[in-house]
C-alpha atoms as a PDB file:
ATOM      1  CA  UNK A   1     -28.413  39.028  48.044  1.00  0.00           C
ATOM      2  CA  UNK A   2     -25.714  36.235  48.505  1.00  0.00           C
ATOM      3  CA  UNK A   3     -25.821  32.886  50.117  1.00  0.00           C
ATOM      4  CA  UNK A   4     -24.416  33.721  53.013  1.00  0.00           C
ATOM      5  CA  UNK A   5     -26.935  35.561  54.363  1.00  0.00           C
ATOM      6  CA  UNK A   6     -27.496  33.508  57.720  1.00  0.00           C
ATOM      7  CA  UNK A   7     -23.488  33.582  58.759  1.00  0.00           C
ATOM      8  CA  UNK A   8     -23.650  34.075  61.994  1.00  0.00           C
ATOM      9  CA  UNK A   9     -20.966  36.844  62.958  1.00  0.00           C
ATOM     10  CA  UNK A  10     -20.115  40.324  62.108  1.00  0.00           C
ATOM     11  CA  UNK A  11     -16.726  39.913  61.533  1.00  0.00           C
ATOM     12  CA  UNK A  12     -14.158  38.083  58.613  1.00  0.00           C
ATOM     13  CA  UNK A  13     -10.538  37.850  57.776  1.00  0.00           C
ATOM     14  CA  UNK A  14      -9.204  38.619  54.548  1.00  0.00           C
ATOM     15  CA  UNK A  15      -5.571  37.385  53.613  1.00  0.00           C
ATOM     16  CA  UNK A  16      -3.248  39.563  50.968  1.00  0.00           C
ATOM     17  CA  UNK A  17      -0.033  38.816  49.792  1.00  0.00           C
ATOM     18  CA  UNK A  18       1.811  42.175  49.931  1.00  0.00           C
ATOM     19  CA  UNK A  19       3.017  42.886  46.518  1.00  0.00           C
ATOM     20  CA  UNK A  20       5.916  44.372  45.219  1.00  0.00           C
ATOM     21  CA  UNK A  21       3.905  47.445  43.917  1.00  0.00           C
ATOM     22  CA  UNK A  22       2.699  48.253  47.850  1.00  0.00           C
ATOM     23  CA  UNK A  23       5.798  49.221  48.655  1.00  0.00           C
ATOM     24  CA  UNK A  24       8.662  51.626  48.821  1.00  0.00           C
ATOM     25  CA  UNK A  25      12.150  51.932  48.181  1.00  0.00           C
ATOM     26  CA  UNK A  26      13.115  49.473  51.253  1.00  0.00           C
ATOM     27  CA  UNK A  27      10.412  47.532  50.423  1.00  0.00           C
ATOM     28  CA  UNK A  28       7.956  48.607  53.035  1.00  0.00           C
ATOM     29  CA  UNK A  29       4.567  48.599  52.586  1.00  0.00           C
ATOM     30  CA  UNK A  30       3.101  52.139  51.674  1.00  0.00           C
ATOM     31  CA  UNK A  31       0.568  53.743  54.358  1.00  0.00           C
ATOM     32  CA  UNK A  32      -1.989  54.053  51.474  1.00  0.00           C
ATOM     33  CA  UNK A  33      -1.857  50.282  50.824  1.00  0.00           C
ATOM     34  CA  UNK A  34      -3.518  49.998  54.318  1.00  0.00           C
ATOM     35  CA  UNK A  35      -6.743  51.865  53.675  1.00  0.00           C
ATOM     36  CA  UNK A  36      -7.084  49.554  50.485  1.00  0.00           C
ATOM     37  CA  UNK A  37      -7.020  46.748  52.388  1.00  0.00           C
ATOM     38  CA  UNK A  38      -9.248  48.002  54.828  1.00  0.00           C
ATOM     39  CA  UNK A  39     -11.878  48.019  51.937  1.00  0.00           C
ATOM     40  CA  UNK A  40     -10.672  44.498  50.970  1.00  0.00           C
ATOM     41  CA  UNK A  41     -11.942  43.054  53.858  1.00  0.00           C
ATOM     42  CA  UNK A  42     -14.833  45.210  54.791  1.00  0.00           C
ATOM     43  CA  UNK A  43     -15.882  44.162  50.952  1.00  0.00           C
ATOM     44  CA  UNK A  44     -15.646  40.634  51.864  1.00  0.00           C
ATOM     45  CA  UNK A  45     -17.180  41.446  55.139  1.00  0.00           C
ATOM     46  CA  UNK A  46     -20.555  42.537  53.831  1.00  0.00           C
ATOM     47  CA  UNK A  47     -20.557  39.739  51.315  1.00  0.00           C
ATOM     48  CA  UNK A  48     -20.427  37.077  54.035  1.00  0.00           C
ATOM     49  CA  UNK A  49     -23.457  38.468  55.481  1.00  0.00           C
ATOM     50  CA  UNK A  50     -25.268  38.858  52.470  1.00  0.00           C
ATOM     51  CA  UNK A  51     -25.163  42.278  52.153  1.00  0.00           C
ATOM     52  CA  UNK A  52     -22.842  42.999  49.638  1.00  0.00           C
ATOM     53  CA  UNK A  53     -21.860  46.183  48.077  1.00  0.00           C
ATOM     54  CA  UNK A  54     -23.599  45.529  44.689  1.00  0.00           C
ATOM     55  CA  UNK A  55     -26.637  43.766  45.597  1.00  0.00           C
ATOM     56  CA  UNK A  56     -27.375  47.385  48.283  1.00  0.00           C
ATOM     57  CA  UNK A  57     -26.081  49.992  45.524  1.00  0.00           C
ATOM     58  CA  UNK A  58     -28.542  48.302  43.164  1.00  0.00           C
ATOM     59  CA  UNK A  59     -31.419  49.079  45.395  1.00  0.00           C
ATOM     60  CA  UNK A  60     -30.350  52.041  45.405  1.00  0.00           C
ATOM     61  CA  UNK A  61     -28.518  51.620  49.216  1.00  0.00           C
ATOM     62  CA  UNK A  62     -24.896  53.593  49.182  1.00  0.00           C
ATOM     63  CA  UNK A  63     -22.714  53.264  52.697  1.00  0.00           C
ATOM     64  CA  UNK A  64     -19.631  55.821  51.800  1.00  0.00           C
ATOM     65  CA  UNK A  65     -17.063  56.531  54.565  1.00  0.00           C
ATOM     66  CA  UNK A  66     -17.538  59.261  56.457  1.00  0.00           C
ATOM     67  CA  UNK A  67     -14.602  59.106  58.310  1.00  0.00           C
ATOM     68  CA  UNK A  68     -11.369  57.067  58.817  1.00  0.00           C
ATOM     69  CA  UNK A  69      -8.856  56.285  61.353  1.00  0.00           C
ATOM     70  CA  UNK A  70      -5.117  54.298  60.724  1.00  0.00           C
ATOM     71  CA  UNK A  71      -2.316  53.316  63.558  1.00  0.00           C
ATOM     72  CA  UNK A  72       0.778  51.931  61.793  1.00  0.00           C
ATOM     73  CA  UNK A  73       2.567  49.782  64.568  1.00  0.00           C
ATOM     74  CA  UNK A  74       5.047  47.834  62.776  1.00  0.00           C
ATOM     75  CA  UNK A  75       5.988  47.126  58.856  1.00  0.00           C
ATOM     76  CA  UNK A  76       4.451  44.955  56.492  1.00  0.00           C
ATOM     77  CA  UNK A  77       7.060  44.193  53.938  1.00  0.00           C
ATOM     78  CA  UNK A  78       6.919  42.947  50.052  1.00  0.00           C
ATOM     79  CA  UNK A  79       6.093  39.037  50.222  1.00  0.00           C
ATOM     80  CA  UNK A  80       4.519  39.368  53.430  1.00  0.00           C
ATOM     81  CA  UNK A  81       1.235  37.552  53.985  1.00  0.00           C
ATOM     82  CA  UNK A  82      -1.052  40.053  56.147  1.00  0.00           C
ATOM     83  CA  UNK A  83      -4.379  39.256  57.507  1.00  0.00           C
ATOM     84  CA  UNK A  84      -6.831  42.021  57.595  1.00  0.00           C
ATOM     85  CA  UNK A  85      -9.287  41.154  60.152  1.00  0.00           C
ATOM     86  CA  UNK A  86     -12.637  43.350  60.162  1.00  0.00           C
ATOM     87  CA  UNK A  87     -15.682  43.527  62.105  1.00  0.00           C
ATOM     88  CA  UNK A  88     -18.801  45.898  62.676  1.00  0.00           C
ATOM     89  CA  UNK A  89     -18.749  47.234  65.545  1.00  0.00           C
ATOM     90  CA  UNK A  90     -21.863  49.439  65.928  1.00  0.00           C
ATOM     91  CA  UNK A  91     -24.656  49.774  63.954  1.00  0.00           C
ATOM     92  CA  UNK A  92     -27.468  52.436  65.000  1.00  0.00           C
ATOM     93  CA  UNK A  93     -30.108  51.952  61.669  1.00  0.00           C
ATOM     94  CA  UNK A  94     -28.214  54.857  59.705  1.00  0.00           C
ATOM     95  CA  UNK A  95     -24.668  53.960  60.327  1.00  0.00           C
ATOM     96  CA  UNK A  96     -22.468  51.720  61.097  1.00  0.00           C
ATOM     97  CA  UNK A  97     -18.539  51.162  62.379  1.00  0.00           C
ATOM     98  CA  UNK A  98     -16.004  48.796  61.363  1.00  0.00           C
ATOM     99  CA  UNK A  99     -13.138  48.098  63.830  1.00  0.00           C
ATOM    100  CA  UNK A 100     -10.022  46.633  61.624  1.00  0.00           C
ATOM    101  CA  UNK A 101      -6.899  44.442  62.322  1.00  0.00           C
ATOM    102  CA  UNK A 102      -3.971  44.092  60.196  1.00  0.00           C
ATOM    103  CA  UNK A 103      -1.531  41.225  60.976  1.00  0.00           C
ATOM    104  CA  UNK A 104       1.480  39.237  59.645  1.00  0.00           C
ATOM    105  CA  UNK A 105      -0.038  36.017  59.192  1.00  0.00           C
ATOM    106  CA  UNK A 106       3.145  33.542  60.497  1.00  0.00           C
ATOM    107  CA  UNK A 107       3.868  35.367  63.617  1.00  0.00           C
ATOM    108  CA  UNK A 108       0.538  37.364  64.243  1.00  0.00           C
ATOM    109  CA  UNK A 109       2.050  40.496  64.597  1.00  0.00           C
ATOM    110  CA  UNK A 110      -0.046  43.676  64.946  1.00  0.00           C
ATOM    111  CA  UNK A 111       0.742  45.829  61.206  1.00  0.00           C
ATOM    112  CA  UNK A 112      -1.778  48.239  61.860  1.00  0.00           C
ATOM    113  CA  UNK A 113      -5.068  49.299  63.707  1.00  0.00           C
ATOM    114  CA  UNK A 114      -8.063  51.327  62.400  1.00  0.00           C
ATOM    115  CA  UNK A 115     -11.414  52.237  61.982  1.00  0.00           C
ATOM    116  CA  UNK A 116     -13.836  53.172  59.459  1.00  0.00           C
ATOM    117  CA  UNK A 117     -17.177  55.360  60.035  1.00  0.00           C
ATOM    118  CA  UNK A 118     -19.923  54.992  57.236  1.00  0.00           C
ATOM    119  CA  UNK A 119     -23.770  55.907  56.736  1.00  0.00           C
ATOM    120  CA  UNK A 120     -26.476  55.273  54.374  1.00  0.00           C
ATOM    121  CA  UNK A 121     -27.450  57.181  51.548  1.00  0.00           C
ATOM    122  CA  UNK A 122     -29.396  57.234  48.475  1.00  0.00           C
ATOM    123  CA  UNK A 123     -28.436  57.485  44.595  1.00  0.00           C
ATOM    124  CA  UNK A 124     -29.493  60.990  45.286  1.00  0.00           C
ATOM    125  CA  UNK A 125     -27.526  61.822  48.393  1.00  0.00           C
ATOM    126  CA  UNK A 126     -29.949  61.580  50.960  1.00  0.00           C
ATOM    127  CA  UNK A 127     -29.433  60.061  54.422  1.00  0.00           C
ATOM    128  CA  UNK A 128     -31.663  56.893  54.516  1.00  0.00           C
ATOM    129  CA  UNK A 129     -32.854  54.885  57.499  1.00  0.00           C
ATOM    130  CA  UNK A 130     -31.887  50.969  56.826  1.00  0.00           C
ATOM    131  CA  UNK A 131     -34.896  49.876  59.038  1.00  0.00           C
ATOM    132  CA  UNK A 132     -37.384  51.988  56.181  1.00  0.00           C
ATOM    133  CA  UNK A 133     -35.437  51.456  53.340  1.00  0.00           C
ATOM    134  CA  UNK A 134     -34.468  47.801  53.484  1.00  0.00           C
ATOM    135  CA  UNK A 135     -36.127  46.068  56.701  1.00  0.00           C
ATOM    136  CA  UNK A 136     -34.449  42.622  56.034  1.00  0.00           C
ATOM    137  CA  UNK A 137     -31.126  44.231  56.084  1.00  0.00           C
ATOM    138  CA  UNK A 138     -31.893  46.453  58.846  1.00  0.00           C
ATOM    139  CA  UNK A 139     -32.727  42.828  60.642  1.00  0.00           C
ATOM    140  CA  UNK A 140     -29.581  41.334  59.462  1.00  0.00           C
ATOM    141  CA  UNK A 141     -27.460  43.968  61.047  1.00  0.00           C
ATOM    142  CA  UNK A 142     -29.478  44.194  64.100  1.00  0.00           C
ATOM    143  CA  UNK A 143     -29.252  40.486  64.914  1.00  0.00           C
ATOM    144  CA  UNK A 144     -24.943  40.349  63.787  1.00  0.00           C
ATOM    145  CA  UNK A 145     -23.801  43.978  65.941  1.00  0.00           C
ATOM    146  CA  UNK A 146     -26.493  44.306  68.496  1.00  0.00           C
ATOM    147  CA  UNK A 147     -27.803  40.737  68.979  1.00  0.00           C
ATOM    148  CA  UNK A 148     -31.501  41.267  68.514  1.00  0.00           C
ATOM    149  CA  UNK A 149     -33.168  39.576  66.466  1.00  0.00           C
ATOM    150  CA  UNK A 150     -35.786  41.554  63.786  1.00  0.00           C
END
């Protein structure tokens, strides 16, 4: 599972370079682009806890998003350095919340708010209970969102 096992917070910032691509015409960022980054960050997120996205999915541990939430406050534009700040916010054994930031990294300016809703599952599609399934993860995300320790 990843040395970073023992980090000691539920939350990271991920930096992206908004690329020409991302946006439109004007050179705006595209509202898509933000759910991408979204999983950017919540990516890196679970990595720096040890919990990363491969290492669960090849025990057989799936966490799809079950629902999603965006609020674009100002633009991000092409050559813009963002920051994409997320953090789990609640965590209840068979799912879990992420709370995200996006900023302009030289004059911290809110981009965009959100939120993402997920759950675990298995290969086969069946809701599974972290604290069964995996107790050392169930531990881990006990002790980061809800400060007990397992």
């Amino acid at each position: 599972m990843g040395g970073g096992f023992f980090a000691m917070a539920a939350i990271t910032d991920c930096e992206h370079l908004v690329q020409y691509y991302e946006t439109d015409q004007m050179g705006v960022t595209h509202h898509s682009n933000y759910i991408r980054w979204f999983e950017e960050a919540r990516t890196k997120l679970f990595e720096e806890i040890g919990l990363g996205y491969k290492g669960m999915e090849e025990m057989g541990i799936i966490s799809p998003v079950v629902g999603l939430t965006a609020k674009y406050k100002t633009m991000a534009k092409y050559c813009d350095t963002v920051v994409i700040r997320a953090e789990i916010t609640r965590y209840t054994g068979v799912r879990f919340d992420i709370k995200y930031t996006v900023f302009d990294k030289e004059t911290e300016q809110v981009r965009c708010t959100g939120t993402s809703e997920h759950c675990f599952i298995s290969r086969e599609g069946k809701v599974l209970s972290l604290q069964r399934t995996n107790p050392k993860a169930h531990a881990r995300f006990e002790e980061l969102v809800n400060g007990k320790e397992g």
